[in-house]
C-alpha atoms as a PDB file:
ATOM      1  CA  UNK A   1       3.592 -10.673 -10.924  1.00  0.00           C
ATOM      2  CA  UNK A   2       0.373  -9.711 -12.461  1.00  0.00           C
ATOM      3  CA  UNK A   3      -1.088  -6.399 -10.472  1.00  0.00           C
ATOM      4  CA  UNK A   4      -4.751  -6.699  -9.741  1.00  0.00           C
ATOM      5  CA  UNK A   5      -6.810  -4.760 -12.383  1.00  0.00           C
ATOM      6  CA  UNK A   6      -9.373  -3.516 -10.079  1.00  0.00           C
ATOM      7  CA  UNK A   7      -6.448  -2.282  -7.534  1.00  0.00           C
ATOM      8  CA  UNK A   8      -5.492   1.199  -8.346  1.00  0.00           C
ATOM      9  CA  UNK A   9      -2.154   2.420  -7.778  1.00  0.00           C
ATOM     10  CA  UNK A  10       0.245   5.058  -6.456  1.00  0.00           C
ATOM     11  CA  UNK A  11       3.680   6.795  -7.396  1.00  0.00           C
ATOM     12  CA  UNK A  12       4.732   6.022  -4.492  1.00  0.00           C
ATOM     13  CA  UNK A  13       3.816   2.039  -5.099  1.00  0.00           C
ATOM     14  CA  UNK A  14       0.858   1.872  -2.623  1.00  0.00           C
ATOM     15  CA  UNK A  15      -2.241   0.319  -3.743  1.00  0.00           C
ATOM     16  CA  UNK A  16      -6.146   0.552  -3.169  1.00  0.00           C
ATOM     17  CA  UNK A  17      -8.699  -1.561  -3.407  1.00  0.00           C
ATOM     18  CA  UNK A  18     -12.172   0.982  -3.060  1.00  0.00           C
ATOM     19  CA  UNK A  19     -15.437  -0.258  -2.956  1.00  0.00           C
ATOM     20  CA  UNK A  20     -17.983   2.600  -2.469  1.00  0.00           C
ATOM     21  CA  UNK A  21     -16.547   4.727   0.591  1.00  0.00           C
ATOM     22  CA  UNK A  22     -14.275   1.731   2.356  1.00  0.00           C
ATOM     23  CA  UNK A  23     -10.973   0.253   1.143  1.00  0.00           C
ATOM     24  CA  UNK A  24      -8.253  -1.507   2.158  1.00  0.00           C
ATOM     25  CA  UNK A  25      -4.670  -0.458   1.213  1.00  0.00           C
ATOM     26  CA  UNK A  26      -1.406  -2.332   0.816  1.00  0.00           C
ATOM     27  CA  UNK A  27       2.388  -2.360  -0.944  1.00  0.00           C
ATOM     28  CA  UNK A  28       2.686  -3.649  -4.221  1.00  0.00           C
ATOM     29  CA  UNK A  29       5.047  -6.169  -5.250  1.00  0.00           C
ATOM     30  CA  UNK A  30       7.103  -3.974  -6.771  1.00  0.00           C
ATOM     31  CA  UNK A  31       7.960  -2.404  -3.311  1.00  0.00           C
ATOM     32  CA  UNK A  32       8.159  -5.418  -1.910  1.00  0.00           C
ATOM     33  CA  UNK A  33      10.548  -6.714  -4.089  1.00  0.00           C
ATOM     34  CA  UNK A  34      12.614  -3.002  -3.628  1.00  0.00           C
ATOM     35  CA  UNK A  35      12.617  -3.665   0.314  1.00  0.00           C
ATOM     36  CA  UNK A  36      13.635  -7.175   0.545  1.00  0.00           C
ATOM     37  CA  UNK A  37      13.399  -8.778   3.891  1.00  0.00           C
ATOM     38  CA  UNK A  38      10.374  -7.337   5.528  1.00  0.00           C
ATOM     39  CA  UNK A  39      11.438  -7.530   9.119  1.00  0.00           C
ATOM     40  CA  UNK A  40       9.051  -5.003  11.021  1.00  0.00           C
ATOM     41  CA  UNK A  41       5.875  -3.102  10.174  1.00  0.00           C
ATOM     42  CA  UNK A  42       4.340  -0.115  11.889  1.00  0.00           C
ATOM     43  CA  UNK A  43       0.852   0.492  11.174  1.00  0.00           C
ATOM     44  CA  UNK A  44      -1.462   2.977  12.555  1.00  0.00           C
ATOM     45  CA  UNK A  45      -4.386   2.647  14.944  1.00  0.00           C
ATOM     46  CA  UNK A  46      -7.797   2.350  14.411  1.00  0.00           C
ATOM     47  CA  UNK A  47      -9.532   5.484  14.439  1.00  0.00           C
ATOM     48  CA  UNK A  48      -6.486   7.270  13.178  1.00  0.00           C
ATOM     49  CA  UNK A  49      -7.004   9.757  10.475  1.00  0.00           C
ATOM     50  CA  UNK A  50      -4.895   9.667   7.299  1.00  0.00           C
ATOM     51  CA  UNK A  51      -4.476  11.662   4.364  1.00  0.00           C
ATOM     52  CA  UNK A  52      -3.765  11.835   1.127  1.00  0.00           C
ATOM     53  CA  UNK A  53       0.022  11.568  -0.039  1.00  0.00           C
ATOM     54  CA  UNK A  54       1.097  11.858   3.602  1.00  0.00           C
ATOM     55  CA  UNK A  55       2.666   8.997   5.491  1.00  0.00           C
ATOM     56  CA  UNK A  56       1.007   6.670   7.578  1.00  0.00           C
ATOM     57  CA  UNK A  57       3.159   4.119   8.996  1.00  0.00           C
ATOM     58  CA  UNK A  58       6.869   2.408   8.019  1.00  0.00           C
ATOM     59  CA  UNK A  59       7.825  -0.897   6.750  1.00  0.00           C
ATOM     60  CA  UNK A  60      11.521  -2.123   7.812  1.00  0.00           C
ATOM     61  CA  UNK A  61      13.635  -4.417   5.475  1.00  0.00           C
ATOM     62  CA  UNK A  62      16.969  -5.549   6.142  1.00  0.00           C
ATOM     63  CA  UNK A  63      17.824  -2.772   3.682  1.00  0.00           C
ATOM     64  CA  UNK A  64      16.384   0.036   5.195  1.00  0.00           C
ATOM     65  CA  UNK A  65      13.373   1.643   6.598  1.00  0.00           C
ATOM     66  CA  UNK A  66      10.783   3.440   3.794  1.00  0.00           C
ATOM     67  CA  UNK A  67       7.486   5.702   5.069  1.00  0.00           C
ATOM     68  CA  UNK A  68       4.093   4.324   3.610  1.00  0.00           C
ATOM     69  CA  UNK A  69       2.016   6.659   1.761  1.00  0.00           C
ATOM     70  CA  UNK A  70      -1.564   6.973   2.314  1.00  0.00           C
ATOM     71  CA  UNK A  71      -3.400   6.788  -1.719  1.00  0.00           C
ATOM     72  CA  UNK A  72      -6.788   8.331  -0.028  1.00  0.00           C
ATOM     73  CA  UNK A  73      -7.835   9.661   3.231  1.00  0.00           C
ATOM     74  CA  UNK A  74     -10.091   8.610   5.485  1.00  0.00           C
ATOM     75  CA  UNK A  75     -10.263   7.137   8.564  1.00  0.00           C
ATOM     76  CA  UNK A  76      -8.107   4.150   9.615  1.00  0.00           C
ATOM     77  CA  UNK A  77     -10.848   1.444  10.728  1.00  0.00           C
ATOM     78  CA  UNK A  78      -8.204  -1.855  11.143  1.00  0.00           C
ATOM     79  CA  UNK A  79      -5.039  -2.442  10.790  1.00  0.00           C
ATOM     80  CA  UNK A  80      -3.569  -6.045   9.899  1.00  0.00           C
ATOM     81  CA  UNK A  81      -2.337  -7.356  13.432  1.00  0.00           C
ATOM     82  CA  UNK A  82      -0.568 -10.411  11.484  1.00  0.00           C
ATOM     83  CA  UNK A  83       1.487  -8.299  10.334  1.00  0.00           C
ATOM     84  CA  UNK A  84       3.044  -7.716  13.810  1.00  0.00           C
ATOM     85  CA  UNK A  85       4.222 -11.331  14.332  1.00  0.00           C
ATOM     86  CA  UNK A  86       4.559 -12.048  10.724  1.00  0.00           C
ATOM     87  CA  UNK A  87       6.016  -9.250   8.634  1.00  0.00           C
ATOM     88  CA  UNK A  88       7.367 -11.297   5.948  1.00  0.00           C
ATOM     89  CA  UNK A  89       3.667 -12.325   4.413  1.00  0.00           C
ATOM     90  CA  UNK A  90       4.498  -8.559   2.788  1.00  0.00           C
ATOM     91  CA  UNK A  91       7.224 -10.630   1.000  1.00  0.00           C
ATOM     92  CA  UNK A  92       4.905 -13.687   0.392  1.00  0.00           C
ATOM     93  CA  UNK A  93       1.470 -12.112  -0.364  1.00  0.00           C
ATOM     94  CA  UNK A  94       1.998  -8.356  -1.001  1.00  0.00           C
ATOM     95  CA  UNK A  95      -1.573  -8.141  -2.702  1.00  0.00           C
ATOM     96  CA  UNK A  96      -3.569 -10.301  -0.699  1.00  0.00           C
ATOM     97  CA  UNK A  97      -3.207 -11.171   3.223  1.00  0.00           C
ATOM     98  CA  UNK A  98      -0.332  -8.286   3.899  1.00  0.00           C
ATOM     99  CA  UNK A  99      -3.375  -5.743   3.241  1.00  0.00           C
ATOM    100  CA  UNK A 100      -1.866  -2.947   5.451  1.00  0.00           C
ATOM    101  CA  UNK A 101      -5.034  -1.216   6.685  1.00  0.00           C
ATOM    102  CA  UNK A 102      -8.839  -1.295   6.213  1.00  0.00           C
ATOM    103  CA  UNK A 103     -10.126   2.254   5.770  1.00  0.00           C
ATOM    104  CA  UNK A 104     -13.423   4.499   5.520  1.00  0.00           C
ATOM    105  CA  UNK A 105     -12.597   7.441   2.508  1.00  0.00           C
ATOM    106  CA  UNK A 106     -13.728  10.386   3.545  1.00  0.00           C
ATOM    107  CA  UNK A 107     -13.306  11.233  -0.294  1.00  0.00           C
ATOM    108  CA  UNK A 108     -13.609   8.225  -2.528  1.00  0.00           C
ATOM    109  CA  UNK A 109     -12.973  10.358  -5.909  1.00  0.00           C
ATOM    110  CA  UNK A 110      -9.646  10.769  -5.065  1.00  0.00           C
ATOM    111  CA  UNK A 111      -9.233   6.549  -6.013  1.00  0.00           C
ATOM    112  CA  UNK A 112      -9.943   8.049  -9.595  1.00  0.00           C
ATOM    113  CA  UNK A 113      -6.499   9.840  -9.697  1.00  0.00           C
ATOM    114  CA  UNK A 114      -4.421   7.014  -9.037  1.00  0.00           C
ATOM    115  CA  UNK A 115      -3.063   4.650 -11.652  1.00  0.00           C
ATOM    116  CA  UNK A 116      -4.513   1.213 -12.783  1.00  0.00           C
ATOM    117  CA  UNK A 117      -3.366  -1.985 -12.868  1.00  0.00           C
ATOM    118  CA  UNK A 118      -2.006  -1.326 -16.638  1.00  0.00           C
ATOM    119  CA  UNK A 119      -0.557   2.659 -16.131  1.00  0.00           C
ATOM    120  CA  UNK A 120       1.269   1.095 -12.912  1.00  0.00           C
ATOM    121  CA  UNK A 121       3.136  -1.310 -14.570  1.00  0.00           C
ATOM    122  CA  UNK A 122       4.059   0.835 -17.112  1.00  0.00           C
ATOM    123  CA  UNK A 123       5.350   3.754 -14.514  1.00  0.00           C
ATOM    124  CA  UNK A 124       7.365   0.637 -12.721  1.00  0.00           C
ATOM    125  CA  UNK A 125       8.374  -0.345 -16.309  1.00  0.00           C
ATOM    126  CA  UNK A 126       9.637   3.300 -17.019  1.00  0.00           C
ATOM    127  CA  UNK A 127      11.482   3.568 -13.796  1.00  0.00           C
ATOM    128  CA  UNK A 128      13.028   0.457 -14.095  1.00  0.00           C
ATOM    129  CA  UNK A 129      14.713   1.480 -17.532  1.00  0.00           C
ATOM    130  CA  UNK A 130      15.795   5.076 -16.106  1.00  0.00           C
ATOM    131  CA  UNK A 131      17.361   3.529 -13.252  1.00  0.00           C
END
């Protein structure tokens, strides 16, 4: 799968896409692929406040349960109902309609630090080949 080059990315395989101070955040494929069966997704609320490297919500697989990692902070302004009765479009369209959350950065230079499209593939690339 060809990663979005205007996404940026996360260590922790989260991505971002930022325009000005709002973004929306999902998995990448890679994690998707990791997980397996997405069975259940917890998101959090509206309003909620998230930050930087800390979790914000879980996806659950038939493999196991893994935290999601917030790649900015800000304030949570949506998250993707769908999701609730439909987990498996994280499976189906990781990049696309399983966006996780819609979000207002309370710092949008910390998008800068994260990884593009190209540096992601070759951290999953390097991983991959340790493993």
């Amino acid at each position: 799968m060809a990663y979005p080059a205007h996404y940026r990315f996360s260590k922790d395989h989260e991505w971002i896409d930022a325009n000005g101070d709002h973004a929306t955040v999902g998995i990448t494929d890679h994690a998707q692929h990791e997980l397996g069966d997405v069975v259940f997704v917890e998101l959090p609320k509206p309003g909620s406040k998230i930050e930087a490297g800390k979790t914000f919500g879980t996806v659950e697989s038939v493999k196991a349960v893994s935290e999601i990692y917030a790649p900015a902070s800000g304030e949570v302004l949506e998250a993707n109902a769908a999701l609730a009765n439909s987990p498996e479009t994280i499976n189906q369209d990781p990049h696309g309609a399983a966006w996780l959350i819609k979000v207002r950065l309370s710092n949008p230079t910390e998008v800068s630090g994260l990884m593009d499209a190209a540096a992601y593939e070759a951290y999953i690339a390097s991983k991959d080949a340790s493993a």
